[in-house]
PDB file of N, CA and C in Angstrom:
ATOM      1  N   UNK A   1     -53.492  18.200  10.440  1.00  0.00           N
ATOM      2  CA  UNK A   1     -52.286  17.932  11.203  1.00  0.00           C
ATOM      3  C   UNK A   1     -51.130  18.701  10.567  1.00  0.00           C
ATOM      4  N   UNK A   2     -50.589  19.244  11.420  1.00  0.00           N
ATOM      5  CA  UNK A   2     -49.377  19.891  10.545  1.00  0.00           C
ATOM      6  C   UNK A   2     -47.916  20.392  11.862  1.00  0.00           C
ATOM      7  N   UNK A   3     -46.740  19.994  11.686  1.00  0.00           N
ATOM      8  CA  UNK A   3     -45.546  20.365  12.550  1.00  0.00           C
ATOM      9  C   UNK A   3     -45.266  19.114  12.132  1.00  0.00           C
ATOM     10  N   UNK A   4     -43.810  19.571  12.247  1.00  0.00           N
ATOM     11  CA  UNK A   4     -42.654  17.937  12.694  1.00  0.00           C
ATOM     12  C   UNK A   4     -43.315  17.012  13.558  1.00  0.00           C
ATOM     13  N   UNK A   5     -43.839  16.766  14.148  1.00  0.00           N
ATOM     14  CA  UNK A   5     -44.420  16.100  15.002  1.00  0.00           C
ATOM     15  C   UNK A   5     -45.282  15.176  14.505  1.00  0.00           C
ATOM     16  N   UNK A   6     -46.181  15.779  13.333  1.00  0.00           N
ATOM     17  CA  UNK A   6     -46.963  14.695  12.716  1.00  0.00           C
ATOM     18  C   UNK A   6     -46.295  14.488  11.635  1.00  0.00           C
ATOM     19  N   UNK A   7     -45.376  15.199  10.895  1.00  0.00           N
ATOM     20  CA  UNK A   7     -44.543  14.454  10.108  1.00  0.00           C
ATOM     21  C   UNK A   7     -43.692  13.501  10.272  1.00  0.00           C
ATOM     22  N   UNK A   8     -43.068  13.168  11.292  1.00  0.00           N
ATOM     23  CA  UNK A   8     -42.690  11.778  11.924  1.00  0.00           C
ATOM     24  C   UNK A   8     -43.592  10.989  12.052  1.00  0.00           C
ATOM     25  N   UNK A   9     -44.887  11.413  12.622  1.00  0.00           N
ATOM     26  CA  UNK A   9     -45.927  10.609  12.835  1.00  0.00           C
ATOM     27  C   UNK A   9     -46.283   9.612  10.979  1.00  0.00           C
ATOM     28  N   UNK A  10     -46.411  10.444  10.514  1.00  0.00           N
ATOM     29  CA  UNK A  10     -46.827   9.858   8.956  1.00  0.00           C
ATOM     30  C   UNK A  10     -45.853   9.256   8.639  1.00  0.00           C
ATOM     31  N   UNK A  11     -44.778   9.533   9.058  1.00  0.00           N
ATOM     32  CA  UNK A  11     -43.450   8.314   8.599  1.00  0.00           C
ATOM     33  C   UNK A  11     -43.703   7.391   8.809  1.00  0.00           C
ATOM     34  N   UNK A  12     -43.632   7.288  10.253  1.00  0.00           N
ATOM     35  CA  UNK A  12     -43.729   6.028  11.163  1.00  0.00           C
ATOM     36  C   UNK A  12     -45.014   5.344  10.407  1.00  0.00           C
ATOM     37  N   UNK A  13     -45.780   6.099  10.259  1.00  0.00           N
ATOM     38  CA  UNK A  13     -47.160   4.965   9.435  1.00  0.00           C
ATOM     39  C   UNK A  13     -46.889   4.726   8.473  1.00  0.00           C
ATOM     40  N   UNK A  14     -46.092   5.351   7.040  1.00  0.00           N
ATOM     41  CA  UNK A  14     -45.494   4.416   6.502  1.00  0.00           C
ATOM     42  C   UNK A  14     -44.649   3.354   6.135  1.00  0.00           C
ATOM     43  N   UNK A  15     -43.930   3.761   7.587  1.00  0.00           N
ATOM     44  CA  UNK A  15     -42.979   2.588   7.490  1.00  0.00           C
ATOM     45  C   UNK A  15     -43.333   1.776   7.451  1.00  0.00           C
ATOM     46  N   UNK A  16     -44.573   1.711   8.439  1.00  0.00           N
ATOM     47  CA  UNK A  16     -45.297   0.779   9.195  1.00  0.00           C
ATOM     48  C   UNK A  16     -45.775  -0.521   8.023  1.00  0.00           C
ATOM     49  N   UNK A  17     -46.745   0.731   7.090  1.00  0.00           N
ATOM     50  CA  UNK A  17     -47.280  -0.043   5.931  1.00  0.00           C
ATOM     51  C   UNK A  17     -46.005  -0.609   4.865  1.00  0.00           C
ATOM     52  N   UNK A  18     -45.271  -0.383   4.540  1.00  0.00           N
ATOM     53  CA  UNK A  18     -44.072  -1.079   3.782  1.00  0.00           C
ATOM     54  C   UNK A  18     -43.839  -2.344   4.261  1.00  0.00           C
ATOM     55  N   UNK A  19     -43.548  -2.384   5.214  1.00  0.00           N
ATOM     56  CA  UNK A  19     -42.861  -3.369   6.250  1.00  0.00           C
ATOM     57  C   UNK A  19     -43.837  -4.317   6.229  1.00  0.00           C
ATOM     58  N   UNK A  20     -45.065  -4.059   6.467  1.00  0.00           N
ATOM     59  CA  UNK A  20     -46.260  -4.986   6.011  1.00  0.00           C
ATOM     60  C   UNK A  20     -46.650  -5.422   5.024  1.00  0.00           C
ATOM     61  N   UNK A  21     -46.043  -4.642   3.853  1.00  0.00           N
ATOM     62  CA  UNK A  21     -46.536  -5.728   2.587  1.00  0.00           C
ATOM     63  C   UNK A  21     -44.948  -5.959   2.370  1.00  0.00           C
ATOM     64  N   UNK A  22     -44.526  -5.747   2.753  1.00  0.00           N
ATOM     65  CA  UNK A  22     -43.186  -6.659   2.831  1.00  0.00           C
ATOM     66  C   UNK A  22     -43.226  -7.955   3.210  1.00  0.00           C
ATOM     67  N   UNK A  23     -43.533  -8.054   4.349  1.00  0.00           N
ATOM     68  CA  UNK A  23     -43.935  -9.332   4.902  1.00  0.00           C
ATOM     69  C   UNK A  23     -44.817 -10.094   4.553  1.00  0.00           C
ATOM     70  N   UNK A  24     -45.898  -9.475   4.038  1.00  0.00           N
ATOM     71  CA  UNK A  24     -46.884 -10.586   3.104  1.00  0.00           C
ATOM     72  C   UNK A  24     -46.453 -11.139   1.996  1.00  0.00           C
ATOM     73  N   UNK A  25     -45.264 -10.694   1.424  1.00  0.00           N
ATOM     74  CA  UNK A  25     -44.380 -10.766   0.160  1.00  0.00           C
ATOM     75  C   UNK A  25     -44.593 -12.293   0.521  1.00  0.00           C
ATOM     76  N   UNK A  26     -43.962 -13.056   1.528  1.00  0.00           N
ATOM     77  CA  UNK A  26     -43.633 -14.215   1.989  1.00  0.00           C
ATOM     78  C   UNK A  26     -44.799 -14.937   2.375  1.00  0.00           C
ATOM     79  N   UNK A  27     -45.519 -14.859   2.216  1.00  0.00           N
ATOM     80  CA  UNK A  27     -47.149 -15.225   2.601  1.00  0.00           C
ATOM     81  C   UNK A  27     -47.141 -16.648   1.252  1.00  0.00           C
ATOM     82  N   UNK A  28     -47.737 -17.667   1.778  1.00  0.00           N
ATOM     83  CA  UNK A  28     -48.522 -18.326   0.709  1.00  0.00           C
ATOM     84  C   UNK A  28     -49.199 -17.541  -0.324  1.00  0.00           C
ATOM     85  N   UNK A  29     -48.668 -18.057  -1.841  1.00  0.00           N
ATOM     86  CA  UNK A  29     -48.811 -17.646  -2.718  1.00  0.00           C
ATOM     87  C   UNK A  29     -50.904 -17.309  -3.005  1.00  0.00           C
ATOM     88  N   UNK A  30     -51.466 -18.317  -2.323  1.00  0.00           N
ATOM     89  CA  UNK A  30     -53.016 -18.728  -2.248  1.00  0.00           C
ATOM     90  C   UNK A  30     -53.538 -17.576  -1.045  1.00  0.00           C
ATOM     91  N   UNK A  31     -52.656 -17.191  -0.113  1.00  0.00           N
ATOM     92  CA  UNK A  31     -53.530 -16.259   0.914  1.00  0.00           C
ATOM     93  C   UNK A  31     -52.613 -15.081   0.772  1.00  0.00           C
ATOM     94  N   UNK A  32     -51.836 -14.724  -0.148  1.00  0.00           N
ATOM     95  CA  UNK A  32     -51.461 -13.591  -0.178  1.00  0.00           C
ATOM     96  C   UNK A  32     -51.896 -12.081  -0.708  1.00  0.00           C
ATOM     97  N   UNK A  33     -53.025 -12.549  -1.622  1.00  0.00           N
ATOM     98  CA  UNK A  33     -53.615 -11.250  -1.928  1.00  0.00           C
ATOM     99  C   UNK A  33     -54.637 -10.651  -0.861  1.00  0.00           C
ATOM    100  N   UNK A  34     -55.352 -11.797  -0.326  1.00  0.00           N
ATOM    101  CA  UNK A  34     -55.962 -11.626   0.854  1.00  0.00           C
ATOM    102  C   UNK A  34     -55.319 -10.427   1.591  1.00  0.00           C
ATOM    103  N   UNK A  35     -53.832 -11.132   2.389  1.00  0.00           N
ATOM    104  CA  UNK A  35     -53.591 -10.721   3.387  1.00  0.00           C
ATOM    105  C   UNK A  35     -53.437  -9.302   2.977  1.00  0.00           C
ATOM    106  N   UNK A  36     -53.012  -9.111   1.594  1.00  0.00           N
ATOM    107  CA  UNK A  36     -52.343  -7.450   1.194  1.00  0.00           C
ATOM    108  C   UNK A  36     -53.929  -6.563   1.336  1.00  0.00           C
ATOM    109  N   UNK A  37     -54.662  -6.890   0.741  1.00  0.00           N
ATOM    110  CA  UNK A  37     -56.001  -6.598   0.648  1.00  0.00           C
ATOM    111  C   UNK A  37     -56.545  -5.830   2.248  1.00  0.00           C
ATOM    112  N   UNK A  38     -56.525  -7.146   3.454  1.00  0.00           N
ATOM    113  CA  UNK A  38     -56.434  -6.624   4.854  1.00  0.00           C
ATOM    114  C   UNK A  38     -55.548  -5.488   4.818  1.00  0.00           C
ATOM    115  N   UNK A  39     -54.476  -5.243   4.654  1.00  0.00           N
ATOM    116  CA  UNK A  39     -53.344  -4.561   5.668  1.00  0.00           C
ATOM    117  C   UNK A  39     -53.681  -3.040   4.482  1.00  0.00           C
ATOM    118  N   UNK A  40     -54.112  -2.981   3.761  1.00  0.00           N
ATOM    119  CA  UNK A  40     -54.441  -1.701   3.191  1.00  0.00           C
ATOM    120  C   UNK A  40     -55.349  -1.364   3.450  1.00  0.00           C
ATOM    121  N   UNK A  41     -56.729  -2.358   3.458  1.00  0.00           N
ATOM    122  CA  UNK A  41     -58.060  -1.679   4.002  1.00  0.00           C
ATOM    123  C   UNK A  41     -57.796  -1.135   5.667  1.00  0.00           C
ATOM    124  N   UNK A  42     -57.004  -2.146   6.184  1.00  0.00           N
ATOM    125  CA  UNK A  42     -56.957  -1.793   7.876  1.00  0.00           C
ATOM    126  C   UNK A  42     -56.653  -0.189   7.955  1.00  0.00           C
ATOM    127  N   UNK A  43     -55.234   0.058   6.749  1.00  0.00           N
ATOM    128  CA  UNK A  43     -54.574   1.579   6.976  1.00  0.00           C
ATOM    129  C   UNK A  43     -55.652   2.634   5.851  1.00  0.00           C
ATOM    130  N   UNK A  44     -56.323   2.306   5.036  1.00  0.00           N
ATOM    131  CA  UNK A  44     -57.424   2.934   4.843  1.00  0.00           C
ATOM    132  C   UNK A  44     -58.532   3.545   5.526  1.00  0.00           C
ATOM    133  N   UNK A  45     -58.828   2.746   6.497  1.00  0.00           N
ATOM    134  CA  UNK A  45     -60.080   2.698   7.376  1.00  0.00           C
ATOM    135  C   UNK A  45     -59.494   3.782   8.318  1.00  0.00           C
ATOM    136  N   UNK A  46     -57.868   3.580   8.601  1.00  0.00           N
ATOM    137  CA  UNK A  46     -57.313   4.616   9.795  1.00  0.00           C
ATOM    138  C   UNK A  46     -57.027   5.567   9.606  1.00  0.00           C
ATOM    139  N   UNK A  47     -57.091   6.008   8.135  1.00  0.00           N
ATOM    140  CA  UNK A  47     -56.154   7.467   7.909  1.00  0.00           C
ATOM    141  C   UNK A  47     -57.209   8.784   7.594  1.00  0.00           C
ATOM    142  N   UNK A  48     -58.579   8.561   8.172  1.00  0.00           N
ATOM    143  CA  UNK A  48     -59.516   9.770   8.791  1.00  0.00           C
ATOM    144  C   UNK A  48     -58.609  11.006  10.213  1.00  0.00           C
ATOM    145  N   UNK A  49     -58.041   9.604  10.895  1.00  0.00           N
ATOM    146  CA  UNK A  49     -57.868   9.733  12.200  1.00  0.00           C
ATOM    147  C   UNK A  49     -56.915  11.286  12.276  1.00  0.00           C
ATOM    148  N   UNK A  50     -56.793  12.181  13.560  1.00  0.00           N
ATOM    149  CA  UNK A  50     -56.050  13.622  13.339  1.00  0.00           C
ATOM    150  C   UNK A  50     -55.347  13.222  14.402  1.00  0.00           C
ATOM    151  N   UNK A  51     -56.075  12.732  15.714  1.00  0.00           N
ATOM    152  CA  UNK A  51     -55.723  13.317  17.148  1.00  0.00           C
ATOM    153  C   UNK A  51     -54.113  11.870  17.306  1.00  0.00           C
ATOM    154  N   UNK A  52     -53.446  12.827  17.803  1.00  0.00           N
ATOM    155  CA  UNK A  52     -52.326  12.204  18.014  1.00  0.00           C
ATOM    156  C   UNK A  52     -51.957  10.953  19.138  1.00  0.00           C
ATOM    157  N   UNK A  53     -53.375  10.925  20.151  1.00  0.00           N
ATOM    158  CA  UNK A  53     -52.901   9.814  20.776  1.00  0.00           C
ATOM    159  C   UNK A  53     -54.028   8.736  20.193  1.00  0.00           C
ATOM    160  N   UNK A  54     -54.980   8.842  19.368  1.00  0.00           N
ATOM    161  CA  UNK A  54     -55.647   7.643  18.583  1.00  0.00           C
ATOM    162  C   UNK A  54     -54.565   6.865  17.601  1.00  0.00           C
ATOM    163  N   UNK A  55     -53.517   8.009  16.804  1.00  0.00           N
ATOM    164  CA  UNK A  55     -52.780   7.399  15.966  1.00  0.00           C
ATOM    165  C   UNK A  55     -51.391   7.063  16.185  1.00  0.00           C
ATOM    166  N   UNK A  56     -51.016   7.727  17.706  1.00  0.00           N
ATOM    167  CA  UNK A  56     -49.507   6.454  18.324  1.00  0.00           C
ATOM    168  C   UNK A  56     -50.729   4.999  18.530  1.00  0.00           C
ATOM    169  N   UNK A  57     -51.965   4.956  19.148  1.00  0.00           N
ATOM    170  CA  UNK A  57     -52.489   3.969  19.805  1.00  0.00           C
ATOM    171  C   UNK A  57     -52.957   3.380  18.407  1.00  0.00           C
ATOM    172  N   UNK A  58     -52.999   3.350  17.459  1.00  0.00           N
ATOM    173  CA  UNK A  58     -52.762   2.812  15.909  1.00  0.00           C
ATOM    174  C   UNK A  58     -51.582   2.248  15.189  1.00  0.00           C
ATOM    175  N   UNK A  59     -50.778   2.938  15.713  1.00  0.00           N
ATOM    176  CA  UNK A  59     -49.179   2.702  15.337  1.00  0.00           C
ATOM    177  C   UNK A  59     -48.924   1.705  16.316  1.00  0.00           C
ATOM    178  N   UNK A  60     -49.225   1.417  17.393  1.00  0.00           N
ATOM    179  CA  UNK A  60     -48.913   0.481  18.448  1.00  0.00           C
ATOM    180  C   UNK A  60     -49.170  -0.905  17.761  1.00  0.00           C
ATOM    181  N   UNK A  61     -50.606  -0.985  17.575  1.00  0.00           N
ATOM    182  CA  UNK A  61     -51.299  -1.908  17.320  1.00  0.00           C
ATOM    183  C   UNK A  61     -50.858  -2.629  16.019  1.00  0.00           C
ATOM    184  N   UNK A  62     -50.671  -1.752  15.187  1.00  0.00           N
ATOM    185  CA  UNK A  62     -49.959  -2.230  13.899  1.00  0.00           C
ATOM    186  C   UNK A  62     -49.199  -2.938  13.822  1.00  0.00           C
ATOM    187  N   UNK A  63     -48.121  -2.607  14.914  1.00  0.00           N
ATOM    188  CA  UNK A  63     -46.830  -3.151  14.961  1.00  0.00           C
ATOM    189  C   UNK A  63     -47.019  -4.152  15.664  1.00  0.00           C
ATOM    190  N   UNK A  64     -47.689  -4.631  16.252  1.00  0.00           N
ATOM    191  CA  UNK A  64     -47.960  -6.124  17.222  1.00  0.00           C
ATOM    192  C   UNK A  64     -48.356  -6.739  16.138  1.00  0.00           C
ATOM    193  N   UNK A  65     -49.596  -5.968  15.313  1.00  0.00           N
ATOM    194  CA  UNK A  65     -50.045  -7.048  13.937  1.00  0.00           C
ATOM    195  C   UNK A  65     -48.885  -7.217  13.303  1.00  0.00           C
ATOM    196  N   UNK A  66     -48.453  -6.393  12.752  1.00  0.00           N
ATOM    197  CA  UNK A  66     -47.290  -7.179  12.104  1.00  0.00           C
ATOM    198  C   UNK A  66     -45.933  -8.007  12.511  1.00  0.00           C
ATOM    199  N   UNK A  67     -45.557  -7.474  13.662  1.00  0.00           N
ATOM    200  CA  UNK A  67     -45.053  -9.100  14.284  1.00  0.00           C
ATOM    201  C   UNK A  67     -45.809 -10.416  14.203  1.00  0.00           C
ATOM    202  N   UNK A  68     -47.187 -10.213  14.894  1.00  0.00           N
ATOM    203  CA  UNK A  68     -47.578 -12.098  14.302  1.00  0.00           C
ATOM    204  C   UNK A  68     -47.651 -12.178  12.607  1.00  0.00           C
ATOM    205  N   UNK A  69     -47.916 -11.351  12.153  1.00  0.00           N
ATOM    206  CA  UNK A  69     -47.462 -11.537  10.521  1.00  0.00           C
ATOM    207  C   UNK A  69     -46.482 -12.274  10.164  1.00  0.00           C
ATOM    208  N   UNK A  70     -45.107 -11.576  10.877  1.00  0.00           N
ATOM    209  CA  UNK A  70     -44.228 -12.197  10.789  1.00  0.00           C
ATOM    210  C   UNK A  70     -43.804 -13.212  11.220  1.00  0.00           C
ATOM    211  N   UNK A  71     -44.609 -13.316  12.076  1.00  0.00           N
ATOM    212  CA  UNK A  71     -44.191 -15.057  13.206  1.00  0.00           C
ATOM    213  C   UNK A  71     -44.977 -15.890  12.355  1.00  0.00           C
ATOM    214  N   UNK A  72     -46.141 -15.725  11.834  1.00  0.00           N
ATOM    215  CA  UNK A  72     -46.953 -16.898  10.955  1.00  0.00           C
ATOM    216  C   UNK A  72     -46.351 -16.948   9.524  1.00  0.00           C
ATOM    217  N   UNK A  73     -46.022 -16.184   8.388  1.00  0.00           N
ATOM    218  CA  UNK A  73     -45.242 -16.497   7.418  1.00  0.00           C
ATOM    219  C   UNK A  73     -44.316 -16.574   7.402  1.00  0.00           C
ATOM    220  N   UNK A  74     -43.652 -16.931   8.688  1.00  0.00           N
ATOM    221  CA  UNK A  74     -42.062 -17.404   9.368  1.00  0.00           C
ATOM    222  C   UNK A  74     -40.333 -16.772   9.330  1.00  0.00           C
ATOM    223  N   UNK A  75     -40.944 -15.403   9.368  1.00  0.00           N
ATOM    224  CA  UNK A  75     -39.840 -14.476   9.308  1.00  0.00           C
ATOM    225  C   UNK A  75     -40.147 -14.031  10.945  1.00  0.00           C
ATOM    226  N   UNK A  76     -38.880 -14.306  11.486  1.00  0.00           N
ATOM    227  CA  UNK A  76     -38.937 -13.827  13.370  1.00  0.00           C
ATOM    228  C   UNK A  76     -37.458 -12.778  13.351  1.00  0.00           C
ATOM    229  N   UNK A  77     -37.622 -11.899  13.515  1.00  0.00           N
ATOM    230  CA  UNK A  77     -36.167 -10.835  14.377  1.00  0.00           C
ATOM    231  C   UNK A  77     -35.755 -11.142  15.385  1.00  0.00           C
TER     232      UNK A  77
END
């Protein structure tokens, strides 16, 4: 992958991932390594991926996961 185009793209996925162990920050102290554990293997498992509409349709998905993240360890925007 290479242009501005996927360099925004890789932003956006890290934002993505910050923001997510951000939010597990707030997680029960007992299911929190868990949850960090998930949200790295999830972006592990994804970052084979090249083609640009598998990884907006990755970036989508993320971001819904991490809203209920946030709705269950009780941080809402």
């Amino acid at each position: 992958m290479k242009g501005l185009q996927d360099f925004v793209i890789r932003g956006e996925a890290l934002k993505l991932l910050r923001n997510a162990l951000r939010a597990a920050r707030n997680a029960p102290a007992e299911s929190r390594g868990e949850i960090v554990a998930e949200i790295r293997r999830s972006f592990e498992v994804s970052a084979h991926h090249t083609d640009r509409v598998t990884i907006k349709h990755l970036l989508s998905d993320g971001r819904i996961r991490l809203k209920m993240l946030k709705e269950l360890v009780g941080l809402t925007e």
